[in-house]
PDB file of N, CA and C in Angstrom:
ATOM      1  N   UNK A   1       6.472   5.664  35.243  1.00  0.00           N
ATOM      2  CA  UNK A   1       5.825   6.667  34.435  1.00  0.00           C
ATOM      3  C   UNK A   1       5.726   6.181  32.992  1.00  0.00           C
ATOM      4  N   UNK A   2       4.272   6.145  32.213  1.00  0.00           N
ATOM      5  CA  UNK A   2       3.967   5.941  31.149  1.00  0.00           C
ATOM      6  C   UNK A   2       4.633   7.104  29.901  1.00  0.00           C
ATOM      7  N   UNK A   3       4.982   7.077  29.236  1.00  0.00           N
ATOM      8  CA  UNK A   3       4.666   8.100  28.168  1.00  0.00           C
ATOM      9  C   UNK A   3       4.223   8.035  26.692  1.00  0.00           C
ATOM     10  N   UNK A   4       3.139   8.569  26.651  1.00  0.00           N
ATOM     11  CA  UNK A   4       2.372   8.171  25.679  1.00  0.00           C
ATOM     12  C   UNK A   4       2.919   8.507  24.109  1.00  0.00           C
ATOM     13  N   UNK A   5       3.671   7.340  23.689  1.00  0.00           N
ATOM     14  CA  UNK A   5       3.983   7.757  22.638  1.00  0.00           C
ATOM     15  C   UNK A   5       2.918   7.936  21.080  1.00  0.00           C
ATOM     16  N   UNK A   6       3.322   8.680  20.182  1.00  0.00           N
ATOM     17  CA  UNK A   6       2.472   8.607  19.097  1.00  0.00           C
ATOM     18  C   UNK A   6       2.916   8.586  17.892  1.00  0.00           C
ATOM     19  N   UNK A   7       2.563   7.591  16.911  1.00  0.00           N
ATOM     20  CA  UNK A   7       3.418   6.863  15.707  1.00  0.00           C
ATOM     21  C   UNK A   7       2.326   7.097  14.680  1.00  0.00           C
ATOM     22  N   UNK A   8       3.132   7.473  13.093  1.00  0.00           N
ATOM     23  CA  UNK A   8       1.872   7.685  11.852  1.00  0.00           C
ATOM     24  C   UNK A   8       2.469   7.465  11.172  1.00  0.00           C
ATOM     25  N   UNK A   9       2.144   7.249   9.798  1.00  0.00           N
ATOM     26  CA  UNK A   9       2.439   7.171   8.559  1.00  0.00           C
ATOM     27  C   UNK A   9       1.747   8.332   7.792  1.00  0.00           C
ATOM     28  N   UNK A  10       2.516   8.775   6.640  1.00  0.00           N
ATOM     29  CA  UNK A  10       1.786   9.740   6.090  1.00  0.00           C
ATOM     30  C   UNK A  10       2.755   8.689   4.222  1.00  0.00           C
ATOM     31  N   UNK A  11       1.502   8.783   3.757  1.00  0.00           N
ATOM     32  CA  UNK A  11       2.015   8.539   1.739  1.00  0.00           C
ATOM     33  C   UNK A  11       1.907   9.972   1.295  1.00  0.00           C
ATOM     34  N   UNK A  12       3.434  10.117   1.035  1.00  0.00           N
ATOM     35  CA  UNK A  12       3.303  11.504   0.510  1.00  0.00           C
ATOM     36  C   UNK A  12       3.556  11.334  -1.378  1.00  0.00           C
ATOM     37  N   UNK A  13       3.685  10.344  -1.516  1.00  0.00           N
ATOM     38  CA  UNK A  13       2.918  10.337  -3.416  1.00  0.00           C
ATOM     39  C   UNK A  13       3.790   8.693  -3.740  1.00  0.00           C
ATOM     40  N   UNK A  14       3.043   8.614  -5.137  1.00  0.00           N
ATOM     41  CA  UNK A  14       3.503   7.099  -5.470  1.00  0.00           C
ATOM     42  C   UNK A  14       4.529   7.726  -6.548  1.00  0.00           C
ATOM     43  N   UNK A  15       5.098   6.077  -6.924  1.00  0.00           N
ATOM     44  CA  UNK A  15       5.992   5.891  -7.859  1.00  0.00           C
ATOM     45  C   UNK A  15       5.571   4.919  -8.730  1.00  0.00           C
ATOM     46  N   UNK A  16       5.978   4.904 -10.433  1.00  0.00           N
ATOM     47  CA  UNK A  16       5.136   4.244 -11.417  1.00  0.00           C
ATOM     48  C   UNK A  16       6.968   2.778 -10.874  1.00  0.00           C
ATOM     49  N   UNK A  17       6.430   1.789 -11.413  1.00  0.00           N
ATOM     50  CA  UNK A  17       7.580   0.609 -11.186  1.00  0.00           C
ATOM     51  C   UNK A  17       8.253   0.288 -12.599  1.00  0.00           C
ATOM     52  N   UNK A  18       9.306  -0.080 -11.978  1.00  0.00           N
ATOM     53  CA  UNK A  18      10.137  -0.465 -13.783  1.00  0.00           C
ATOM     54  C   UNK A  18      10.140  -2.147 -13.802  1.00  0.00           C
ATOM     55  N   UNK A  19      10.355  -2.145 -15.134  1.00  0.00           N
ATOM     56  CA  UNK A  19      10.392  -4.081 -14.787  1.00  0.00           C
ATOM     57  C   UNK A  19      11.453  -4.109 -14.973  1.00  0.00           C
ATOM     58  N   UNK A  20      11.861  -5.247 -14.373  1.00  0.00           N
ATOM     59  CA  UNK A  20      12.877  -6.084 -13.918  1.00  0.00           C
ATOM     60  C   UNK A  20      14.019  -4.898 -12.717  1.00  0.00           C
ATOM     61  N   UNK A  21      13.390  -4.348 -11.886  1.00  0.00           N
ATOM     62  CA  UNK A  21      14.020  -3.427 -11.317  1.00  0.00           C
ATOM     63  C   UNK A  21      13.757  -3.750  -9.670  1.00  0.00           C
ATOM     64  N   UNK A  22      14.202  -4.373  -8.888  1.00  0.00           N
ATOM     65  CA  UNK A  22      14.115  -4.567  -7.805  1.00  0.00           C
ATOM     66  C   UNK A  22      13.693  -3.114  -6.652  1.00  0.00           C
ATOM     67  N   UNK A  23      13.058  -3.649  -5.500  1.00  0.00           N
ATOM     68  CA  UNK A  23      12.491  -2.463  -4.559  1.00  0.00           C
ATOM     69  C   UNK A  23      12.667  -2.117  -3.076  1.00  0.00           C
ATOM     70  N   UNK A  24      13.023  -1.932  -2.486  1.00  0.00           N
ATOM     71  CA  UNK A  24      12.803  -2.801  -0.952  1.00  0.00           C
ATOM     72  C   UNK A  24      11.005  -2.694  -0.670  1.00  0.00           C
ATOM     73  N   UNK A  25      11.203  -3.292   0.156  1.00  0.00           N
ATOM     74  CA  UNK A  25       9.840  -3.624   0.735  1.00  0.00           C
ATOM     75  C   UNK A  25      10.113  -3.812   2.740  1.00  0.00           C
ATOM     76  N   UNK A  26       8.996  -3.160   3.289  1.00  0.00           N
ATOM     77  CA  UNK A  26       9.395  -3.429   4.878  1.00  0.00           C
ATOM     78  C   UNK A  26       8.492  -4.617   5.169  1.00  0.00           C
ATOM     79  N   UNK A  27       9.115  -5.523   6.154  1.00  0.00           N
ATOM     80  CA  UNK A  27       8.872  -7.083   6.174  1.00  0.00           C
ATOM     81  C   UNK A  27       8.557  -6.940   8.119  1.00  0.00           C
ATOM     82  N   UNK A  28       8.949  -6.202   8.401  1.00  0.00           N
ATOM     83  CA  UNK A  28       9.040  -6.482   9.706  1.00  0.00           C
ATOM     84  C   UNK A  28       9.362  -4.789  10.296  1.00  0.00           C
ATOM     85  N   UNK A  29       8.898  -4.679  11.667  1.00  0.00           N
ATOM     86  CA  UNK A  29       8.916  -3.509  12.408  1.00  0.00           C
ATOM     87  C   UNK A  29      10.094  -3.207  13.168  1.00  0.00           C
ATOM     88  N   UNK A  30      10.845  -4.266  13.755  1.00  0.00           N
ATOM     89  CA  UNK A  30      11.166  -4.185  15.163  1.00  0.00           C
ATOM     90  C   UNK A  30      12.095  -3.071  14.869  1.00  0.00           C
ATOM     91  N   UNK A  31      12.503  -2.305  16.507  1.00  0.00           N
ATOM     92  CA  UNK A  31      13.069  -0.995  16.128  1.00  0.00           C
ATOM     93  C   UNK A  31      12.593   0.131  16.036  1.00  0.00           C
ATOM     94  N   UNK A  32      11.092   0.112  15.353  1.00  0.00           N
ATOM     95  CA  UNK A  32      10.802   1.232  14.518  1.00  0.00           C
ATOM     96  C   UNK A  32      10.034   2.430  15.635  1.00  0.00           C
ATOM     97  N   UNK A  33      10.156   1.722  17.018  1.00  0.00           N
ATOM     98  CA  UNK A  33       9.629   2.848  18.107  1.00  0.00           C
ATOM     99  C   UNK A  33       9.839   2.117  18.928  1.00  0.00           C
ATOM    100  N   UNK A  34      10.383   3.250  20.153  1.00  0.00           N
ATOM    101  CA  UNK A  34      10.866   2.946  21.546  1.00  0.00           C
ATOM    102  C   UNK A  34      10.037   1.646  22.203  1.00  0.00           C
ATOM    103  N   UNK A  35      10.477   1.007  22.741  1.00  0.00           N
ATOM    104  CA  UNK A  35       9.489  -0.060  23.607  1.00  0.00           C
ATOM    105  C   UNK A  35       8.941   0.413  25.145  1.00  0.00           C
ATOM    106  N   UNK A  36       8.020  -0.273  25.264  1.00  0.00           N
ATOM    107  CA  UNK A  36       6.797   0.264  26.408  1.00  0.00           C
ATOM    108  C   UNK A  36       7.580   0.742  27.667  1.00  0.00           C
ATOM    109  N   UNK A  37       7.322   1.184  28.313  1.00  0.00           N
ATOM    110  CA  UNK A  37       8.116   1.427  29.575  1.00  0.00           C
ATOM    111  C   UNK A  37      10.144   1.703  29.871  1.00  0.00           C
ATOM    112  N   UNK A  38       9.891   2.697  28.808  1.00  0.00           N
ATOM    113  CA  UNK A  38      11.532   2.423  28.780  1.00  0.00           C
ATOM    114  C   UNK A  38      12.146   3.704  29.047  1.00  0.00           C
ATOM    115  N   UNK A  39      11.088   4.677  29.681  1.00  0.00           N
ATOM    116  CA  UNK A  39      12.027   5.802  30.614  1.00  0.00           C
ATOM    117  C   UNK A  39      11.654   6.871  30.026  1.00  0.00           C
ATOM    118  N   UNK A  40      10.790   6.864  28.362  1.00  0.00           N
ATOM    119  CA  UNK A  40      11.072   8.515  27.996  1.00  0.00           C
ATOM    120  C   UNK A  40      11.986   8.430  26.427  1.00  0.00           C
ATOM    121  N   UNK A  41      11.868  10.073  26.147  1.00  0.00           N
ATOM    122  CA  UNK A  41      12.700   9.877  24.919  1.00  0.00           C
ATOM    123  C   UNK A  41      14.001   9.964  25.185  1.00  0.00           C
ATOM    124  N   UNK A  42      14.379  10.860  26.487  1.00  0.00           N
ATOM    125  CA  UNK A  42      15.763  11.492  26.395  1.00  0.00           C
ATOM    126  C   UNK A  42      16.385   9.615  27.147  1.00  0.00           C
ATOM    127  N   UNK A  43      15.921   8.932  27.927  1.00  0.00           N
ATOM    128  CA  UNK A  43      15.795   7.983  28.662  1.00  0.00           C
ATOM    129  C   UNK A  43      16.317   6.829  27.261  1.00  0.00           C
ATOM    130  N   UNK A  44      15.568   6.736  26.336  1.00  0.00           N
ATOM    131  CA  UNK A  44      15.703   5.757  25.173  1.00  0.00           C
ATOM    132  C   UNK A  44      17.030   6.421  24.012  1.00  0.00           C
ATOM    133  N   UNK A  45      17.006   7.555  23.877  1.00  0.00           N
ATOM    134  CA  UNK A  45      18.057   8.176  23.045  1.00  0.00           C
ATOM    135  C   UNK A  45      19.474   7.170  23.682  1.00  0.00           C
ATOM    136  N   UNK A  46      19.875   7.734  25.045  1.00  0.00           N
ATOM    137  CA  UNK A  46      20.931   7.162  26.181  1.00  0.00           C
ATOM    138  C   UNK A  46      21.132   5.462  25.656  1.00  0.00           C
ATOM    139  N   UNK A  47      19.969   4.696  26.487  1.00  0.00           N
ATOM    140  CA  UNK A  47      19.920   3.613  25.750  1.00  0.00           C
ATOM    141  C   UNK A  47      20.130   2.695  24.950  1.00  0.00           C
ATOM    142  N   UNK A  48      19.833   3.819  23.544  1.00  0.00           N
ATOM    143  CA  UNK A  48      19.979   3.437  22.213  1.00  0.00           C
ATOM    144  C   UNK A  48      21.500   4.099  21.707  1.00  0.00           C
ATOM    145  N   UNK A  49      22.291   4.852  22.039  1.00  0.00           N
ATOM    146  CA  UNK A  49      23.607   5.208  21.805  1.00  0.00           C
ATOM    147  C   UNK A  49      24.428   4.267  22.395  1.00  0.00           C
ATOM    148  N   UNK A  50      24.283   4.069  24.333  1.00  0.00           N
ATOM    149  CA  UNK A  50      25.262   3.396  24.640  1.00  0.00           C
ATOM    150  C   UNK A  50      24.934   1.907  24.055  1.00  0.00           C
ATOM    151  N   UNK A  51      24.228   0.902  23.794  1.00  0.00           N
ATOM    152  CA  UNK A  51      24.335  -0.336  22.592  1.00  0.00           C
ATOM    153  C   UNK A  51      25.106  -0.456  21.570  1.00  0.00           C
ATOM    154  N   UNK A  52      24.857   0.485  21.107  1.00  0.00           N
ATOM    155  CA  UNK A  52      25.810   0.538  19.361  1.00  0.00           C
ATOM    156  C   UNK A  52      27.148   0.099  20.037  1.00  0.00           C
ATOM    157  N   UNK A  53      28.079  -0.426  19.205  1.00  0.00           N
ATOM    158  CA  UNK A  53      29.275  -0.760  18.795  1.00  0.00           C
ATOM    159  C   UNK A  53      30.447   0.592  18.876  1.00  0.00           C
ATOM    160  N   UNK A  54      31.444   0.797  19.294  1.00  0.00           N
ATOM    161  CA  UNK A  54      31.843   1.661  19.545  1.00  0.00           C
ATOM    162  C   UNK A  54      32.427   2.171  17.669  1.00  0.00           C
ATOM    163  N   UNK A  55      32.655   0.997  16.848  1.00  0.00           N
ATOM    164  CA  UNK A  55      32.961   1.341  15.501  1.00  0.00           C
ATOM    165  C   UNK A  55      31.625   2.441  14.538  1.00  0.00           C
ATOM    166  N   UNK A  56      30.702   2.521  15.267  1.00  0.00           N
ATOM    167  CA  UNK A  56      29.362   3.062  14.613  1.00  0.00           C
ATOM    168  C   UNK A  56      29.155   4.284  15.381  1.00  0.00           C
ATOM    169  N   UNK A  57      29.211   4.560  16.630  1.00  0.00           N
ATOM    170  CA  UNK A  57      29.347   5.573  17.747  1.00  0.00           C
ATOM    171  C   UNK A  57      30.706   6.906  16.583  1.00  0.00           C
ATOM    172  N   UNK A  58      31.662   5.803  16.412  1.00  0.00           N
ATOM    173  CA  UNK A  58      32.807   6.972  15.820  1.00  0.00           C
ATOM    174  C   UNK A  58      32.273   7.369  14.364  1.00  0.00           C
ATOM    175  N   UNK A  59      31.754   6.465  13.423  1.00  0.00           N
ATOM    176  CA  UNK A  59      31.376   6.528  11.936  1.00  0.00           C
ATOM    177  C   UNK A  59      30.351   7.786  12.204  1.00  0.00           C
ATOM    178  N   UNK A  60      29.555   7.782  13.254  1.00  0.00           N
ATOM    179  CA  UNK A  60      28.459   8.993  13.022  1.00  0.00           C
ATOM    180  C   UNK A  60      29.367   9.966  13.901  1.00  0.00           C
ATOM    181  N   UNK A  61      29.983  10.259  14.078  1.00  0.00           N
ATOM    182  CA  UNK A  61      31.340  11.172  14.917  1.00  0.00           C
ATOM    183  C   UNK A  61      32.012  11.706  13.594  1.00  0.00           C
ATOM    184  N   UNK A  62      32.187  11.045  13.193  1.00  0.00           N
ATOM    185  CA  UNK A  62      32.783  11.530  11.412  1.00  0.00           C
ATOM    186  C   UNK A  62      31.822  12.084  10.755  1.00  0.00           C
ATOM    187  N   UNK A  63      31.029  11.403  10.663  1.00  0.00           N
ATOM    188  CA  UNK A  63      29.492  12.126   9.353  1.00  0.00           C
ATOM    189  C   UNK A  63      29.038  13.391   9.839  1.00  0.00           C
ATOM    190  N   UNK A  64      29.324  13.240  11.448  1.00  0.00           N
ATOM    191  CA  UNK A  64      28.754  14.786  12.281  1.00  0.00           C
ATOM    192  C   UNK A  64      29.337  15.800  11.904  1.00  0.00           C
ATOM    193  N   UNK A  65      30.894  15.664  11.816  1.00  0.00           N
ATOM    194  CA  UNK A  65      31.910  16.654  11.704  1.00  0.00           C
ATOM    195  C   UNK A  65      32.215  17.163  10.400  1.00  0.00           C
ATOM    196  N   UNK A  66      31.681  15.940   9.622  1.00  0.00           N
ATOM    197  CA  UNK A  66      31.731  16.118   7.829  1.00  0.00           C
ATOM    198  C   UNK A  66      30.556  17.061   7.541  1.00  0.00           C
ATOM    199  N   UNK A  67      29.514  16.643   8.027  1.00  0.00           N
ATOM    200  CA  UNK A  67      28.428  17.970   7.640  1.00  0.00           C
ATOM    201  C   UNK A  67      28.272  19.244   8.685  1.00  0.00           C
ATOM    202  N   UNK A  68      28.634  18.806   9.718  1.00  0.00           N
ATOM    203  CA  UNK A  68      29.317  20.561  10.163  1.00  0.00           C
ATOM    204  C   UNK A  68      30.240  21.333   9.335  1.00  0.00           C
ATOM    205  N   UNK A  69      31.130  20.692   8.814  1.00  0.00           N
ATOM    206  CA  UNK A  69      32.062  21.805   7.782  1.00  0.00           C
ATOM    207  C   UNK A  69      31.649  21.863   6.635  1.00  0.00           C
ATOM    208  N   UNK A  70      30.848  21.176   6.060  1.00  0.00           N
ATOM    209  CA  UNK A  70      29.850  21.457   4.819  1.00  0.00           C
ATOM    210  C   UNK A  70      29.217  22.496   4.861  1.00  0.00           C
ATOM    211  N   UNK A  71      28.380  22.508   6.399  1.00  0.00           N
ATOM    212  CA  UNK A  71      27.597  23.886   6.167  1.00  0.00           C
ATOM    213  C   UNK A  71      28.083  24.992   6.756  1.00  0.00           C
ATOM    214  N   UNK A  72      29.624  24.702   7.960  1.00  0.00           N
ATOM    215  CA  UNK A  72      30.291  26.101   7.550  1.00  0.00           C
ATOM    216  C   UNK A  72      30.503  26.807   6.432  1.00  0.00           C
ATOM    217  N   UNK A  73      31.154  26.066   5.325  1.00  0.00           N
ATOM    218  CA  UNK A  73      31.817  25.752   4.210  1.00  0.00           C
ATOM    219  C   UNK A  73      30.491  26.525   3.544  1.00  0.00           C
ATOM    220  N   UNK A  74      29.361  26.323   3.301  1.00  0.00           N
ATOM    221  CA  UNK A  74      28.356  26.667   2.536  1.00  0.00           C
ATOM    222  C   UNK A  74      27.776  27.655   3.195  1.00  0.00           C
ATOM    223  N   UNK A  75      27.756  28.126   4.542  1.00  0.00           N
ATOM    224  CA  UNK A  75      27.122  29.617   5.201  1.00  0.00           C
ATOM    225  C   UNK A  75      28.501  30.666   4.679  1.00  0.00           C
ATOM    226  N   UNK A  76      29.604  30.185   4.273  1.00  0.00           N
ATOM    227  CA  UNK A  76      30.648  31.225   4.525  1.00  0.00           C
ATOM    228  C   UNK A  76      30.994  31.379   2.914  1.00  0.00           C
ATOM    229  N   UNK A  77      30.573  31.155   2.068  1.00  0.00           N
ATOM    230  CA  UNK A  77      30.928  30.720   0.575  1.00  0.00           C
ATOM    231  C   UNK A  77      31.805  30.330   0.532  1.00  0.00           C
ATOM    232  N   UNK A  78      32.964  29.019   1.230  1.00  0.00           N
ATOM    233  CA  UNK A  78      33.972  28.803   0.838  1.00  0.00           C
ATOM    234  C   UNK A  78      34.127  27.496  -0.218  1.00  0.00           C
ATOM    235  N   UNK A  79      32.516  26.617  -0.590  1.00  0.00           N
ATOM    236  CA  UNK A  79      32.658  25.576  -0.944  1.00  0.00           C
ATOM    237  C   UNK A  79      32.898  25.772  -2.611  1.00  0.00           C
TER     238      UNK A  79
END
C-alpha cells in the first residue's frame, strides 16, 4: 500500500542580516520525510522511535514530563 504523502514550504516573512553574524543554512534533505514505501505514518513513527539510541528515547522522556508539569503548574496557577 502506497500512501500518498504531501510536503510544502510556506516563507512566513524575512529577516534583515547582521554582518559578521553567522546563519545556518539547509545543505541537504535527508530525513526531512518518511521514505517511499515504508508502511504509513503510524508504521514510520514505530520505526523512527525504535532506531534512536536508548540515551535520546529517555532525554525526550524527561522533556515530556518537564513540560507536562509546566503546564500543570501553569493551568493550576502554581508557577
Amino acid at each position: 500500500m502506497t500512501v500518498p504523502w504531501e510536503h510544502g514550504e510556506r516563507l512566513e516573512g524575512r529577516h534583515g542580516t547582521e554582518p559578521g553574524r553567522s546563519y545556518p543554512i539547509c545543505m541537504d534533505r535527508q530525513g526531512a520525510c518518511p521514505p517511499e514505501d515504508c508502511g504509513g505514518v503510524n508504521r514510520f513513527l514505530v520505526r523512527r522511535e525504535a532506531s534512536a539510541p536508548p540515551e535520546v528515547s529517555h532525554d525526550f522522556a524527561v522533556l515530556a514530563d518537564f513540560v507536562d508539569q509546566l503546564a500543570l503548574e501553569r493551568s493550576t496557577g502554581d508557577s
